[in-house]
C-alpha atoms as a PDB file:
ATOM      1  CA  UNK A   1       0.000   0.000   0.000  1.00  0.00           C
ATOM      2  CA  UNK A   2       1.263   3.482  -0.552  1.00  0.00           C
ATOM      3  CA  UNK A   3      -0.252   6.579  -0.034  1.00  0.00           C
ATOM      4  CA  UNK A   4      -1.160   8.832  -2.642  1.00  0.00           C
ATOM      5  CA  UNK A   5       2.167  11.734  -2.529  1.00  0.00           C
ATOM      6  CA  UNK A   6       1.430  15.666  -3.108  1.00  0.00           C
ATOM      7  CA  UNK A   7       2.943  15.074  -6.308  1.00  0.00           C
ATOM      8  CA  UNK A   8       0.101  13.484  -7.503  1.00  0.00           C
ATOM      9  CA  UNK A   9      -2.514  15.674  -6.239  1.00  0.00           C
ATOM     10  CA  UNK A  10      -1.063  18.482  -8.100  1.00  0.00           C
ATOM     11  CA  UNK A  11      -2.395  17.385 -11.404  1.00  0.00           C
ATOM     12  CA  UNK A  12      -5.103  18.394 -13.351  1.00  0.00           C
ATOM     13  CA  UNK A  13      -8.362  17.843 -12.043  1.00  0.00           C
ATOM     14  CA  UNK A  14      -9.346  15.635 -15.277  1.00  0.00           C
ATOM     15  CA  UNK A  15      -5.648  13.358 -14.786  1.00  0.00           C
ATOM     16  CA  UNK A  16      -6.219  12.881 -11.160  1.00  0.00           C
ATOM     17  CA  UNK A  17     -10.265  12.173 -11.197  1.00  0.00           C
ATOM     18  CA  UNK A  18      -9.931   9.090 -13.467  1.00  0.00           C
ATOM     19  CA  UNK A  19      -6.973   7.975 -11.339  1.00  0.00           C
ATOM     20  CA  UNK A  20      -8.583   8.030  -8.332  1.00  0.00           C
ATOM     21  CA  UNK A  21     -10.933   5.177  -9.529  1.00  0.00           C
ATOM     22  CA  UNK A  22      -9.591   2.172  -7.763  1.00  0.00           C
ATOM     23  CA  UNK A  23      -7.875   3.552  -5.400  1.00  0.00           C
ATOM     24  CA  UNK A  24      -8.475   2.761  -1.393  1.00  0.00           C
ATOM     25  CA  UNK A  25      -9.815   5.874   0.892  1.00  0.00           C
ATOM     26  CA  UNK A  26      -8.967   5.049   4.020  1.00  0.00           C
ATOM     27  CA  UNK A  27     -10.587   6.988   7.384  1.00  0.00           C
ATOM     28  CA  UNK A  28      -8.711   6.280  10.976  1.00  0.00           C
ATOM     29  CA  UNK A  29     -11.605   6.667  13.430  1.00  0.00           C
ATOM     30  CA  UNK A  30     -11.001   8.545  16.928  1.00  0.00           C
ATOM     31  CA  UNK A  31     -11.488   4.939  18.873  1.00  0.00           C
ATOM     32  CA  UNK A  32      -8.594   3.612  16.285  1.00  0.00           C
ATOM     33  CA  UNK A  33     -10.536   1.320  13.598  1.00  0.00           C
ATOM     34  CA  UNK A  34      -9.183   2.105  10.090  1.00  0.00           C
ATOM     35  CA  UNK A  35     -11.669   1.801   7.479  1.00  0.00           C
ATOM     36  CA  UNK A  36     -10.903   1.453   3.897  1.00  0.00           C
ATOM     37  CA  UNK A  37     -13.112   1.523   1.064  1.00  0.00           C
ATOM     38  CA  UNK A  38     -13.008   1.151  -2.925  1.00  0.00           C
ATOM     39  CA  UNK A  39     -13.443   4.624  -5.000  1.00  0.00           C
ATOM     40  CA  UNK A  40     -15.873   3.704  -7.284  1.00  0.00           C
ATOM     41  CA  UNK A  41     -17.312   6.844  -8.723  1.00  0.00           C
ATOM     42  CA  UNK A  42     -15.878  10.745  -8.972  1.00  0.00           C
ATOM     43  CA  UNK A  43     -16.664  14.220 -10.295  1.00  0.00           C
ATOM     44  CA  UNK A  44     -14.157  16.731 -11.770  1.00  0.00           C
ATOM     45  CA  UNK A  45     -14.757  20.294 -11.192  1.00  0.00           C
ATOM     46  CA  UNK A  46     -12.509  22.579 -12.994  1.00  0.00           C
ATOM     47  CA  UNK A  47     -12.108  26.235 -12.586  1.00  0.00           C
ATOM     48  CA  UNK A  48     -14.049  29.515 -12.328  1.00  0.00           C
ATOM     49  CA  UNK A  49     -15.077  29.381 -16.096  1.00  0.00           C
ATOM     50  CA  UNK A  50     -16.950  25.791 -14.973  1.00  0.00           C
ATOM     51  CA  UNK A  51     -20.824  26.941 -14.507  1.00  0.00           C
ATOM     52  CA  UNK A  52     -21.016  23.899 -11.741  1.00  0.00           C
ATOM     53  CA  UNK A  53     -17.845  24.568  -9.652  1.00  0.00           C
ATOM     54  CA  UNK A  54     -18.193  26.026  -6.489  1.00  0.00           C
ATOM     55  CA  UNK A  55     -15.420  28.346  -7.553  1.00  0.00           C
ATOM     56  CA  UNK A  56     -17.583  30.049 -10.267  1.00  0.00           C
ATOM     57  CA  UNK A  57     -18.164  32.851  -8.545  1.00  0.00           C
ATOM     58  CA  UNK A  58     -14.945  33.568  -7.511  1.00  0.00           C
ATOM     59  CA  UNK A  59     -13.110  32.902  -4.258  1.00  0.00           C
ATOM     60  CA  UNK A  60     -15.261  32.834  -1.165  1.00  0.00           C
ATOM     61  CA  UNK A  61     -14.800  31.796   2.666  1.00  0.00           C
ATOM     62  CA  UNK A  62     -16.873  28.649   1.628  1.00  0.00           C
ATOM     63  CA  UNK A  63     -14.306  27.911  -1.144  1.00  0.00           C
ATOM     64  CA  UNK A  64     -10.950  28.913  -0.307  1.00  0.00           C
ATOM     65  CA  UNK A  65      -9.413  25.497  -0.027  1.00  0.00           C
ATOM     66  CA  UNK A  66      -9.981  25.206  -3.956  1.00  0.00           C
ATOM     67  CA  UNK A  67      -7.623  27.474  -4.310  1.00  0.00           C
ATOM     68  CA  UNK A  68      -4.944  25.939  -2.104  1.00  0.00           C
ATOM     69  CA  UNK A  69      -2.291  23.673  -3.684  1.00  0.00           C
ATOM     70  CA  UNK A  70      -3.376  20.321  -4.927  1.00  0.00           C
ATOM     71  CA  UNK A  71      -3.652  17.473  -1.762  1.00  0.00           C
ATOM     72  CA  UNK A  72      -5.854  19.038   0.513  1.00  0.00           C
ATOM     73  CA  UNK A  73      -9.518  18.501   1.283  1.00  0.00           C
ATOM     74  CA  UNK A  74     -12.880  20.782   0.467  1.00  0.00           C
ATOM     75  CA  UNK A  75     -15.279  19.577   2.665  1.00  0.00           C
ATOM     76  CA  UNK A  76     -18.435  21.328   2.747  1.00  0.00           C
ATOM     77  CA  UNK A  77     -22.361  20.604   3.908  1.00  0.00           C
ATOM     78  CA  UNK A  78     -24.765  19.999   0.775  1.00  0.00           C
ATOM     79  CA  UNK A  79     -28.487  20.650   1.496  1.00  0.00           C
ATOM     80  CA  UNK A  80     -27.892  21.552   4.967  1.00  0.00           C
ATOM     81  CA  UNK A  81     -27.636  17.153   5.796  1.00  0.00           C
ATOM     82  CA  UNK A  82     -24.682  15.826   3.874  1.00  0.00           C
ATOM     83  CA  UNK A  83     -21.177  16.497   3.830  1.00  0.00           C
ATOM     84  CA  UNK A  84     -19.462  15.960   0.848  1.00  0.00           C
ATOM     85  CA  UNK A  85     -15.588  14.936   0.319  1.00  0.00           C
ATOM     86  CA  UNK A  86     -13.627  16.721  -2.455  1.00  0.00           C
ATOM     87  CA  UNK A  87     -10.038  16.595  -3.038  1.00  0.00           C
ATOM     88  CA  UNK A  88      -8.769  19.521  -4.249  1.00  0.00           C
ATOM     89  CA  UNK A  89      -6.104  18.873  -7.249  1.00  0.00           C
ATOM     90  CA  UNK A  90      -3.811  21.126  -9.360  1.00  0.00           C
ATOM     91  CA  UNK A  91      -1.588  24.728  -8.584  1.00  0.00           C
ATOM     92  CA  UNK A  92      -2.183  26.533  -6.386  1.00  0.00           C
ATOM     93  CA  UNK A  93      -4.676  29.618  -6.773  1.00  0.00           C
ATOM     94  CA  UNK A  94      -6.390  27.180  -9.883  1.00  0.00           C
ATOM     95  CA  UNK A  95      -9.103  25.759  -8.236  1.00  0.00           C
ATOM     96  CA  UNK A  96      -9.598  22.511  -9.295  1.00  0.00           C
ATOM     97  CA  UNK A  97     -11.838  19.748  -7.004  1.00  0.00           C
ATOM     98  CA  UNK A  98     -12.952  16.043  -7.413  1.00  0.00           C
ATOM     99  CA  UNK A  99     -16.246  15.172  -5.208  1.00  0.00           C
ATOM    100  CA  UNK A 100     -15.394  11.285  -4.379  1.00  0.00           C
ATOM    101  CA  UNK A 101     -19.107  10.183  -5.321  1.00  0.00           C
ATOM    102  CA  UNK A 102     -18.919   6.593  -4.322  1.00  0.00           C
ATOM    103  CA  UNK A 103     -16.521   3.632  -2.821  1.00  0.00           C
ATOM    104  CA  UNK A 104     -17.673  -0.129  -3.377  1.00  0.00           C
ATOM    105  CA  UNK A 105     -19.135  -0.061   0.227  1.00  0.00           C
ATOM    106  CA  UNK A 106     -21.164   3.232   0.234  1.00  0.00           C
ATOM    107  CA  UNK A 107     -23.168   4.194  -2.609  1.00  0.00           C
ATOM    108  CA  UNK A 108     -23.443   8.250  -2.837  1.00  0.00           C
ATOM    109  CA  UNK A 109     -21.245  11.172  -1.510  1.00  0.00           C
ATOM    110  CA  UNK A 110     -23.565  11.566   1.923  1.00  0.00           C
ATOM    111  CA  UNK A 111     -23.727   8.021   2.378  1.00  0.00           C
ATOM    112  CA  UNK A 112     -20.197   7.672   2.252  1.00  0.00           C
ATOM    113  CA  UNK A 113     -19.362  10.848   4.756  1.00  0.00           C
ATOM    114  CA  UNK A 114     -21.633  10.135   7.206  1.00  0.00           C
ATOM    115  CA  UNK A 115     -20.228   6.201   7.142  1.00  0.00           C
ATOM    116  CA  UNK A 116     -17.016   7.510   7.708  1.00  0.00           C
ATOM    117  CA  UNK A 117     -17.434  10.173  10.186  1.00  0.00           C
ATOM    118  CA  UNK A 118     -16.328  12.892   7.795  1.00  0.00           C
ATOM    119  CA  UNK A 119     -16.763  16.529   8.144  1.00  0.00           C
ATOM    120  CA  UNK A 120     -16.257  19.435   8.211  1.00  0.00           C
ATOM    121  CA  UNK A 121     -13.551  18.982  10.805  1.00  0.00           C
ATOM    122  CA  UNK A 122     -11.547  17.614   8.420  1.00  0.00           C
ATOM    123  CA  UNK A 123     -11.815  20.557   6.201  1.00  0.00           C
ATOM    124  CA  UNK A 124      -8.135  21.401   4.740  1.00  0.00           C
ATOM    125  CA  UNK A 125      -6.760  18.669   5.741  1.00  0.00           C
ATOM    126  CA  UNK A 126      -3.540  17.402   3.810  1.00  0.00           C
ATOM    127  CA  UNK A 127      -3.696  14.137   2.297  1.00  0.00           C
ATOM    128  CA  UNK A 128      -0.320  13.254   1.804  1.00  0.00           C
ATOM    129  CA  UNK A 129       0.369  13.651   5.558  1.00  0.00           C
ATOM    130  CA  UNK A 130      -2.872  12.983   7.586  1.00  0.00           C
ATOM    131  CA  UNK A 131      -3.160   9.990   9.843  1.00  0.00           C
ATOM    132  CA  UNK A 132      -6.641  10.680   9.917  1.00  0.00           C
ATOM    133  CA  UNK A 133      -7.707  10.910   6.226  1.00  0.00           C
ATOM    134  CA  UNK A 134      -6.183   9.667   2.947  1.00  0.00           C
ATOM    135  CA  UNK A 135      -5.579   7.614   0.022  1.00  0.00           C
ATOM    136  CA  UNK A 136      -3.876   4.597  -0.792  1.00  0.00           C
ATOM    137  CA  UNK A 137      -2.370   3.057  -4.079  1.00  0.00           C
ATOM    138  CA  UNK A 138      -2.612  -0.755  -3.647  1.00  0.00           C
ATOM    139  CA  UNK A 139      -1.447  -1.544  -7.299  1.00  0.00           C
ATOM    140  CA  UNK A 140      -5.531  -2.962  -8.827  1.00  0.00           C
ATOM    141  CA  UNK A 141      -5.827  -1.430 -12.238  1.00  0.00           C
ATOM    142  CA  UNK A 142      -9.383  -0.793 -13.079  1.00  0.00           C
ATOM    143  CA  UNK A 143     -11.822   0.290 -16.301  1.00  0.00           C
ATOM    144  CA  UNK A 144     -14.117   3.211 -16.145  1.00  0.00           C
ATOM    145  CA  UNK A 145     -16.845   4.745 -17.754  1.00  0.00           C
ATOM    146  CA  UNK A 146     -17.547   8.479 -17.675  1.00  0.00           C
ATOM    147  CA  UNK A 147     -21.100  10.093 -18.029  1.00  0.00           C
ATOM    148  CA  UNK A 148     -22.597  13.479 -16.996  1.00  0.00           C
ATOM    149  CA  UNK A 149     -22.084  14.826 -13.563  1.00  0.00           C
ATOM    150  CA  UNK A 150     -25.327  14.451 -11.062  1.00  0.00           C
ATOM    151  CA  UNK A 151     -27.191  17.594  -9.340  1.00  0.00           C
ATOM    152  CA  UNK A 152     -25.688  20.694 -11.278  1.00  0.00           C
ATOM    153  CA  UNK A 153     -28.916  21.678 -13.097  1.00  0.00           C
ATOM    154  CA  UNK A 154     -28.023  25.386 -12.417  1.00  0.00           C
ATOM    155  CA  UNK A 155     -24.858  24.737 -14.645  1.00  0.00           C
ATOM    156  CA  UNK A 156     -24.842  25.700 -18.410  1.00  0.00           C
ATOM    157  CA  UNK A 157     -25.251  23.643 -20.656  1.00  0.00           C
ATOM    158  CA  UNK A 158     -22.491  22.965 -21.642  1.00  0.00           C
ATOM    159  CA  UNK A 159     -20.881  22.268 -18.462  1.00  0.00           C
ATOM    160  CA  UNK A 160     -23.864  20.347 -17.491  1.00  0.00           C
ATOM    161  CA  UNK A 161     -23.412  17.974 -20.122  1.00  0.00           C
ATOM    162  CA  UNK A 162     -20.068  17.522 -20.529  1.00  0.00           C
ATOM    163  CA  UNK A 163     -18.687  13.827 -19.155  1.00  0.00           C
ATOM    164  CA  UNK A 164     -16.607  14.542 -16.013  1.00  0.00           C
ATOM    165  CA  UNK A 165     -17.795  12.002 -14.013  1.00  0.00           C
ATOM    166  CA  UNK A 166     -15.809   8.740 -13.790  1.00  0.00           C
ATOM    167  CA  UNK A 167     -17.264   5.400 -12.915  1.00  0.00           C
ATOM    168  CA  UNK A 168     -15.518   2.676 -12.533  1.00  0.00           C
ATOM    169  CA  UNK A 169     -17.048  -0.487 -14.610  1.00  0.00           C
ATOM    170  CA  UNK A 170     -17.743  -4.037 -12.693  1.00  0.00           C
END
């Protein structure tokens, strides 16, 4: 197993989005259990030009972390019930995000939080060096599909169609 490196997070948002597909998120609970999990499914946001990302209006208290340096996370609270998990991915002041949508185990972003007692304590948090939070390479190659992203029906068209979400095929 090796953890995913810095390096790596600082990629493009639509290099490290289809990578992550495979890959093992693993969560260290406060009582010590380590929980790891299959990505299954992601979303790529990219930039302020990208009608869906949360960086389209420009950099806000909400957002800031998509602005950080690729590695860290964006965690924030959808509909007022479900946090969601982003990893933020590219240079810094580019913001660039991937929602982690699903693992084998937990089917939806909310789900898969609230499973894995993630929040928004773990806002910001670096990847590369957390003991609490991260990712792990364990070698599996996998096939994916992409399709439309889910819930952005205030996006453009364009943006709202365009295939930046990655799903890993069974």
């Amino acid at each position: 197993m090796k953890k995913l490196s810095t390096k790596f997070y600082t990629q493009n948002v639509l290099e490290v989005a289809p990578q992550l597909i495979g890959k093992l998120l693993v969560r260290k609970l406060n009582d010590g259990t380590i929980i790891k999990t299959r990505i299954t499914e992601t979303e790529a946001y990219k930039g302020e030009e990208d009608t869906a990302c949360h960086a389209r209006f420009g950099k806000t208290k909400r957002n800031q972390n998509m602005y950080e340096s690729g590695g860290i996370t964006y965690i924030y609270l959808c509909y007022g019930i479900h946090h969601l998990l982003n990893v933020i991915t590219g240079k810094k002041d580019e913001p660039q995000a991937v929602l982690i949508r699903a693992t084998e185990d937990y089917n939806g972003p909310g789900k898969l939080t609230k499973a894995l007692s993630i929040d928004k304590t773990l806002n910001g948090l670096d990847l590369s060096a957390s003991d609490e939070l991260w990712i792990e390479d364990d070698g599996l190659k996998v096939e994916y599909i992409t399709d439309k992203r889910v819930g952005i029906d205030y996006a453009c068209d364009y943006y709202r169609n365009i295939n930046w979400r990655f799903i890993m095929k069974k």
